[in-house]
C-alpha atoms as a PDB file:
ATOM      1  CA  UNK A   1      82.395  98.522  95.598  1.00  0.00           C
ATOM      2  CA  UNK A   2      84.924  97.398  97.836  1.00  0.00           C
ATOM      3  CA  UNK A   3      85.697  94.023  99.323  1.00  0.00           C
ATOM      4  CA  UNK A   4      86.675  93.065 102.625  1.00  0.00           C
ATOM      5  CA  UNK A   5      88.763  89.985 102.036  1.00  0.00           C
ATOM      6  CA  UNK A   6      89.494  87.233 104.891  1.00  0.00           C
ATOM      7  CA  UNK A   7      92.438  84.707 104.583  1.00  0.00           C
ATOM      8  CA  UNK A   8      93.248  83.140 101.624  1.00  0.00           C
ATOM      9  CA  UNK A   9      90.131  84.797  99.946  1.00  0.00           C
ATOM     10  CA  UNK A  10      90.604  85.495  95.904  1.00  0.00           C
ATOM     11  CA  UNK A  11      89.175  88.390  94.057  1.00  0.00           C
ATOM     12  CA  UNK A  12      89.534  88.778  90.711  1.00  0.00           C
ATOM     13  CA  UNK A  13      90.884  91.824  89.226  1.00  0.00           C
ATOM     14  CA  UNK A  14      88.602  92.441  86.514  1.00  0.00           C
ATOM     15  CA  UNK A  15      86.203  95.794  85.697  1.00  0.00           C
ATOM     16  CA  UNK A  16      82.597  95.437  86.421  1.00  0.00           C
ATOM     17  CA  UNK A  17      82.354  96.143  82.548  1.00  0.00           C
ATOM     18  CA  UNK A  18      84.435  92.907  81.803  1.00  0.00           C
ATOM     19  CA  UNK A  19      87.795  95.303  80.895  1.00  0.00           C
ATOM     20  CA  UNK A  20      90.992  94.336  82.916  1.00  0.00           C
ATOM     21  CA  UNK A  21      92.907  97.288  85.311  1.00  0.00           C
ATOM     22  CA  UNK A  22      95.436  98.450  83.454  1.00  0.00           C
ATOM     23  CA  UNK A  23      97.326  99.485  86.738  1.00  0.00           C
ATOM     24  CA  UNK A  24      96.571  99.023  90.900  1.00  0.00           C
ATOM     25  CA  UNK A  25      97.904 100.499  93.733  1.00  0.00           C
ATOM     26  CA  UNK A  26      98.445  98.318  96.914  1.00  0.00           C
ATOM     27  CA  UNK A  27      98.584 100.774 100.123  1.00  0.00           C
ATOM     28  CA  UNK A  28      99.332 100.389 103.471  1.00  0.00           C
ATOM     29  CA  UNK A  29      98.300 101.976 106.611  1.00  0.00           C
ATOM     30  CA  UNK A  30      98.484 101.663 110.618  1.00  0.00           C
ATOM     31  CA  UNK A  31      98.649 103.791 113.648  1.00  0.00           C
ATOM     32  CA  UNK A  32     100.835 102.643 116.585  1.00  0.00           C
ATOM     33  CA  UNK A  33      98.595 101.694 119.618  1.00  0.00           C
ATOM     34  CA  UNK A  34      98.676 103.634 122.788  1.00  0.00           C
ATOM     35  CA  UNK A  35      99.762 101.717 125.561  1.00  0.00           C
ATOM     36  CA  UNK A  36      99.385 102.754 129.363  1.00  0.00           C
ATOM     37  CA  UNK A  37     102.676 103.849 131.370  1.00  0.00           C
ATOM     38  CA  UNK A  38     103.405 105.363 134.533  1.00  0.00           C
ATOM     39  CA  UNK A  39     102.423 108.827 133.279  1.00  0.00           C
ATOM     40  CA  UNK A  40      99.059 107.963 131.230  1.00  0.00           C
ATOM     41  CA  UNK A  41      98.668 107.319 127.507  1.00  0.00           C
ATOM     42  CA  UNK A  42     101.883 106.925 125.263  1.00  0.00           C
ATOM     43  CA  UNK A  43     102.545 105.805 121.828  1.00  0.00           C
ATOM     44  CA  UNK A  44     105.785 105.104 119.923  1.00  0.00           C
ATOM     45  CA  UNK A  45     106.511 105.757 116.306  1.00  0.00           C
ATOM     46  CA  UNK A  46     106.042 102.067 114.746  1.00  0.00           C
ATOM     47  CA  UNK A  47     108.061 102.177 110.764  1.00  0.00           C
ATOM     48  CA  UNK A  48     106.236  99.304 109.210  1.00  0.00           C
ATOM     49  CA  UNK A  49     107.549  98.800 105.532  1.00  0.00           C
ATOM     50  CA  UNK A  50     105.408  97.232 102.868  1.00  0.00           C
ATOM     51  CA  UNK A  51     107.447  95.407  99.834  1.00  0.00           C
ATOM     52  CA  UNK A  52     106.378  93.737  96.722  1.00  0.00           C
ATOM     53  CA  UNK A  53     108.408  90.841  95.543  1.00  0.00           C
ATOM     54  CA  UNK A  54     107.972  89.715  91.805  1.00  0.00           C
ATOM     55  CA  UNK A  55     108.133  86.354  91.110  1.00  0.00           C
ATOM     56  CA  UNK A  56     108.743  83.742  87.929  1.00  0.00           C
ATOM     57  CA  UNK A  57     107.263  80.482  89.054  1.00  0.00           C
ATOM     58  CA  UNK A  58     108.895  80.166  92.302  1.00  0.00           C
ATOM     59  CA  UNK A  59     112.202  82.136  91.934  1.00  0.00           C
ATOM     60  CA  UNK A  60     112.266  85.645  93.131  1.00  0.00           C
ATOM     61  CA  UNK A  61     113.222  88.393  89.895  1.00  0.00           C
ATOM     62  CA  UNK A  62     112.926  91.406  91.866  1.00  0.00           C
ATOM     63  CA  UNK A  63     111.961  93.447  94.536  1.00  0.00           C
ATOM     64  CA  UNK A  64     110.424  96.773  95.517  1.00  0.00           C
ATOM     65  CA  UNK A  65     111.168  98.145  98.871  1.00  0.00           C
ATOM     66  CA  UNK A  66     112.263 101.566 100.684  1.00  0.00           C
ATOM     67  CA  UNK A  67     115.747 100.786  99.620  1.00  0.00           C
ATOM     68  CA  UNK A  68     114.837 100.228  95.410  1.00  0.00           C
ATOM     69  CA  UNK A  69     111.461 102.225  94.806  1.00  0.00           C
ATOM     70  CA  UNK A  70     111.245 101.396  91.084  1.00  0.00           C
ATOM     71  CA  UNK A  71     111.595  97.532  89.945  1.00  0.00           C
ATOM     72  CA  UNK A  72     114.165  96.869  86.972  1.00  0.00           C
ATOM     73  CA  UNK A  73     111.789  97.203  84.779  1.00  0.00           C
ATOM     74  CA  UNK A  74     110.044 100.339  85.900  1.00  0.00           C
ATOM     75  CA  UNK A  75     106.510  98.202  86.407  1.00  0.00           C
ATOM     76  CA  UNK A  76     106.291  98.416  90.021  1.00  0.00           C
ATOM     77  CA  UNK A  77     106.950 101.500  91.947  1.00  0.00           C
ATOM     78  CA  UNK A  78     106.983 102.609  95.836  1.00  0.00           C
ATOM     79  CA  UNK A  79     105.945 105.915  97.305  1.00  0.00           C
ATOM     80  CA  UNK A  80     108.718 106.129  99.751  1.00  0.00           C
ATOM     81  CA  UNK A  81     109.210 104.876 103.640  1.00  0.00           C
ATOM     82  CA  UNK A  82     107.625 106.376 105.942  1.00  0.00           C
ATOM     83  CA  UNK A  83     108.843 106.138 109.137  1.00  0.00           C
ATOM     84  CA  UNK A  84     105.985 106.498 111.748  1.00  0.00           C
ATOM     85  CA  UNK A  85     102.399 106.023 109.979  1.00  0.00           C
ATOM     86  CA  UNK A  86     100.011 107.764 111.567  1.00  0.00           C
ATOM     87  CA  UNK A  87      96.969 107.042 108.675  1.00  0.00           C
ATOM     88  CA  UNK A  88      95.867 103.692 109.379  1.00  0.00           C
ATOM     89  CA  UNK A  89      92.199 105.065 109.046  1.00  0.00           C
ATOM     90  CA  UNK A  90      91.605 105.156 105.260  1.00  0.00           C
ATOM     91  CA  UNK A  91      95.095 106.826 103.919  1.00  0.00           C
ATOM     92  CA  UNK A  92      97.930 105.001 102.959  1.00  0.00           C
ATOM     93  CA  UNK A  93     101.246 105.233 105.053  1.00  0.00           C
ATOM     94  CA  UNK A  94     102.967 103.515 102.313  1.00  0.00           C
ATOM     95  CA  UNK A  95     101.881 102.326  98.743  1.00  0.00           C
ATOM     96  CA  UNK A  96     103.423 100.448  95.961  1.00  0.00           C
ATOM     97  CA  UNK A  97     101.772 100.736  92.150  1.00  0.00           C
ATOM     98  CA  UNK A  98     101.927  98.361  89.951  1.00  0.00           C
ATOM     99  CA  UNK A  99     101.573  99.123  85.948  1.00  0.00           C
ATOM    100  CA  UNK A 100      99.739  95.260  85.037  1.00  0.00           C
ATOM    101  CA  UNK A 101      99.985  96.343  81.704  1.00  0.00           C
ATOM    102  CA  UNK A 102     103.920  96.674  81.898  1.00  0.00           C
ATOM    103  CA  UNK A 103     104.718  93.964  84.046  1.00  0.00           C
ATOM    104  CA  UNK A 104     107.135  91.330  82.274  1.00  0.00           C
ATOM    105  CA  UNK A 105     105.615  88.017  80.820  1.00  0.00           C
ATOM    106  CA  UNK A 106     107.689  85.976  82.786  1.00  0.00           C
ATOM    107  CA  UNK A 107     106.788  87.483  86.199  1.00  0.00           C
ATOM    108  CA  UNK A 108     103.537  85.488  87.029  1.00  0.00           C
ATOM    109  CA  UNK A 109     103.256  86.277  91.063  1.00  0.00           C
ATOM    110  CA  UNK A 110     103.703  89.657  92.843  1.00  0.00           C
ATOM    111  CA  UNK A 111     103.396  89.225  96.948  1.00  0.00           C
ATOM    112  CA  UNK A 112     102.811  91.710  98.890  1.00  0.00           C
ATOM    113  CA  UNK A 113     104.227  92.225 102.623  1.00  0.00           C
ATOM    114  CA  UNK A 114     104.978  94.043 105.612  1.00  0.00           C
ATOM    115  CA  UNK A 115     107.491  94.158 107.844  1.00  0.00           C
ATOM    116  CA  UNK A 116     108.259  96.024 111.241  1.00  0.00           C
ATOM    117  CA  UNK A 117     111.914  97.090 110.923  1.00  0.00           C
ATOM    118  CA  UNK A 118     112.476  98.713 114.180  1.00  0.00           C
ATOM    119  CA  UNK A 119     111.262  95.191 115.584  1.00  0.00           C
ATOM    120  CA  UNK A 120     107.828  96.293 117.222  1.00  0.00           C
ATOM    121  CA  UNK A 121     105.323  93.675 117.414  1.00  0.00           C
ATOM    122  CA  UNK A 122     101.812  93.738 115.677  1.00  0.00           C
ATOM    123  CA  UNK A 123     100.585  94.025 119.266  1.00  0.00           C
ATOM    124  CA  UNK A 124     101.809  96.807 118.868  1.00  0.00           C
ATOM    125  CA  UNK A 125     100.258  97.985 115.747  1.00  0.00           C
ATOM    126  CA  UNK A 126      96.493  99.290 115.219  1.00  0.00           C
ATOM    127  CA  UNK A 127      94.347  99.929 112.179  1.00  0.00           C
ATOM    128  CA  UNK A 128      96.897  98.438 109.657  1.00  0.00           C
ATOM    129  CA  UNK A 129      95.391  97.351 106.975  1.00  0.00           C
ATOM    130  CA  UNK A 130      96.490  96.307 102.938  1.00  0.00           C
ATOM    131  CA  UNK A 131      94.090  97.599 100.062  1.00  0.00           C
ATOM    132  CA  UNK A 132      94.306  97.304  96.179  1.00  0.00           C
ATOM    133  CA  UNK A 133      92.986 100.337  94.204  1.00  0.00           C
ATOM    134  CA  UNK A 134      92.074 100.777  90.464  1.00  0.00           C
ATOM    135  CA  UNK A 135      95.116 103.844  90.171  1.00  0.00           C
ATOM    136  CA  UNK A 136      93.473 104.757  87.363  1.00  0.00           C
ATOM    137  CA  UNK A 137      90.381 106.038  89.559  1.00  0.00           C
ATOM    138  CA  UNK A 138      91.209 105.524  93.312  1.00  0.00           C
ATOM    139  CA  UNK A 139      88.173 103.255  93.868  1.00  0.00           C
ATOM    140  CA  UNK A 140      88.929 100.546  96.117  1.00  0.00           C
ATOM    141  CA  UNK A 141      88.879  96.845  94.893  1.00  0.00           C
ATOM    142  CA  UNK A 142      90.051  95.482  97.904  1.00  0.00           C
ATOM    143  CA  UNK A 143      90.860  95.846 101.776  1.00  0.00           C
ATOM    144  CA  UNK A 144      92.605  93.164 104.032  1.00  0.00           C
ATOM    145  CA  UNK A 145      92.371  94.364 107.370  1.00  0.00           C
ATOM    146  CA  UNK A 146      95.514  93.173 109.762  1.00  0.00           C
ATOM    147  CA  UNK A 147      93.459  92.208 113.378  1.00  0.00           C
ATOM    148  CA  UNK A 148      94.594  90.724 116.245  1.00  0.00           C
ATOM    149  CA  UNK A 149      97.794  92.301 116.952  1.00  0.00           C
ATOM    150  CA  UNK A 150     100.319  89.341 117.288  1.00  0.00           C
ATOM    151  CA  UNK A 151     103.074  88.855 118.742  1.00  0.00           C
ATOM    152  CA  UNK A 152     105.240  88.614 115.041  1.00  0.00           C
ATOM    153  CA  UNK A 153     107.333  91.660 112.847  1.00  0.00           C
ATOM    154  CA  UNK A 154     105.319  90.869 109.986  1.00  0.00           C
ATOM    155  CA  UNK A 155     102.795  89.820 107.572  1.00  0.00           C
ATOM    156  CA  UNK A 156     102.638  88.266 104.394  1.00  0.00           C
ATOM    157  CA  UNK A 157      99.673  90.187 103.039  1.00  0.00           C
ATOM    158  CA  UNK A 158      98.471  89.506  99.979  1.00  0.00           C
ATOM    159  CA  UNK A 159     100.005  88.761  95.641  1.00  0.00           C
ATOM    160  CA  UNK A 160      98.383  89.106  92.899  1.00  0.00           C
ATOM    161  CA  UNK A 161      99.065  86.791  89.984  1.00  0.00           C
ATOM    162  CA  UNK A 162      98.139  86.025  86.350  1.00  0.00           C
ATOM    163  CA  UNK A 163      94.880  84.348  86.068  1.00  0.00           C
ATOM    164  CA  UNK A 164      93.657  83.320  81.943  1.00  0.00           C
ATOM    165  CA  UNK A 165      94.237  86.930  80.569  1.00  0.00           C
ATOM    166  CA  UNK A 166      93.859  88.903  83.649  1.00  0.00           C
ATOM    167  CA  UNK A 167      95.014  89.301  87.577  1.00  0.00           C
ATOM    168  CA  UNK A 168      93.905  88.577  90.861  1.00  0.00           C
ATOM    169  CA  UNK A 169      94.479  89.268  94.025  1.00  0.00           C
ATOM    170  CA  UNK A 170      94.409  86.627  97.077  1.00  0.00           C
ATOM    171  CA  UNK A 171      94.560  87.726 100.368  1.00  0.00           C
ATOM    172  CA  UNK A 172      97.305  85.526 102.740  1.00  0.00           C
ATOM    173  CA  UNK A 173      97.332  87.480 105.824  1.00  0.00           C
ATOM    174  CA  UNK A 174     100.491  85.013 107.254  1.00  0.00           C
ATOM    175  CA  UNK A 175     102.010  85.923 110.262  1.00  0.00           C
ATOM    176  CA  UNK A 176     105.828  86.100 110.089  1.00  0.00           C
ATOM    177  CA  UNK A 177     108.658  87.293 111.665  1.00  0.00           C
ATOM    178  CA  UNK A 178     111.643  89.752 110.237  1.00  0.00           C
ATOM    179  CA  UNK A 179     112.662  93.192 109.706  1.00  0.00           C
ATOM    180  CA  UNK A 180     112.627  92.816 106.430  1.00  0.00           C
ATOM    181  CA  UNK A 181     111.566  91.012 103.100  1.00  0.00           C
ATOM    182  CA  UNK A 182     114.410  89.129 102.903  1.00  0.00           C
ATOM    183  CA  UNK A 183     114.222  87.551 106.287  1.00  0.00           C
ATOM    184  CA  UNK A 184     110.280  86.120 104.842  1.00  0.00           C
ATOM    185  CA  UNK A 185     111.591  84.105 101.847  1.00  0.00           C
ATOM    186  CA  UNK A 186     111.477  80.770 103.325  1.00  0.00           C
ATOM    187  CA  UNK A 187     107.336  81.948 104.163  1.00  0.00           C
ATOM    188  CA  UNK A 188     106.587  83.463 100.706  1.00  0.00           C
ATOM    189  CA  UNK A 189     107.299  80.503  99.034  1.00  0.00           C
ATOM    190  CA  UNK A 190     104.682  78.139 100.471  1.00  0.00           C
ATOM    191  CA  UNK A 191     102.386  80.486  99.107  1.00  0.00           C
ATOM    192  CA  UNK A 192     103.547  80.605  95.518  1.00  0.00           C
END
């Protein structure tokens, strides 16, 4: 069973059977929204790019993103950029797995966000939304819906960290604005 997460809501990451995931899958998904013009309905392709940033404490070790698909360490991985999306209804655009099993002691924090690189707004942007699946199945643990539209180039979704022996996943859903992950350092880090 799924859950739809608000702001700064925690879930932990743990099997209904008490067993931890051994790996997740964060995806990401959105459709650009029509707007009216002089002749009727339009769109424009909208390249949002999701990027997970591993962390020790509050220092930044890595980083997964359409220009390095597989972390150092081979742990985290990305499926590739898409350019346009087009999903936004229940398939991912974009994903990033994560191997929890596999992920270095010393990275404690993994945030998740998104960015619009060819500098759209989220007003922009409909059905985008951040989920975390059990890879191992595909059953979805988690959704974070992006609402509102906005008029910011990104969003600092969601992490997951070490919690006792296990993960979770918190839901942040903070507006930002940058074309890329870089340009949302100085946001992450309130959140670490």
């Amino acid at each position: 069973m799924s859950v739809n997460l608000s702001k700064g809501q925690a879930v932990s990451l743990r099997k209904s059977d008490g067993g931890s995931l051994s790996s997740v899958r964060m995806g990401l998904g959105w459709q650009a929204a029509p707007r009216r013009g002089l002749f009727g309905r339009r769109t424009r392709a909208i390249d949002l790019d999701a990027s997970a940033v591993l962390f020790a404490g509050e220092r930044p070790v890595d980083v997964v993103f359409f220009k390095h698909l597989v972390s150092d360490d081979g742990s985290v991985q990305h499926s590739g950029d898409n350019l346009v999306g087009g999903a936004g209804q229940g398939e991912d655009d974009e994903s990033v797995m994560v191997d929890l099993q596999h992920v270095p002691s010393n990275i404690d924090q993994i945030v998740f966000t998104v960015n619009s690189f060819t500098g759209q707004t989220f007003a922009e942007v409909e059905n985008a939304f951040c989920r975390l699946l059990d890879a191992a199945n595909g059953q979805e643990l988690a959704r974070y819906t992006l609402t509102g539209g906005g008029d910011y180039t990104a969003q600092i979704m969601a992490k997951v960290q070490r919690e006792g022996g296990g993960w979770q996943m918190t839901a942040i859903g903070e507006p930002a604005s940058g074309r890329t992950f870089q340009d949302l350092m100085p946001a992450i880090v309130p959140h670490l």
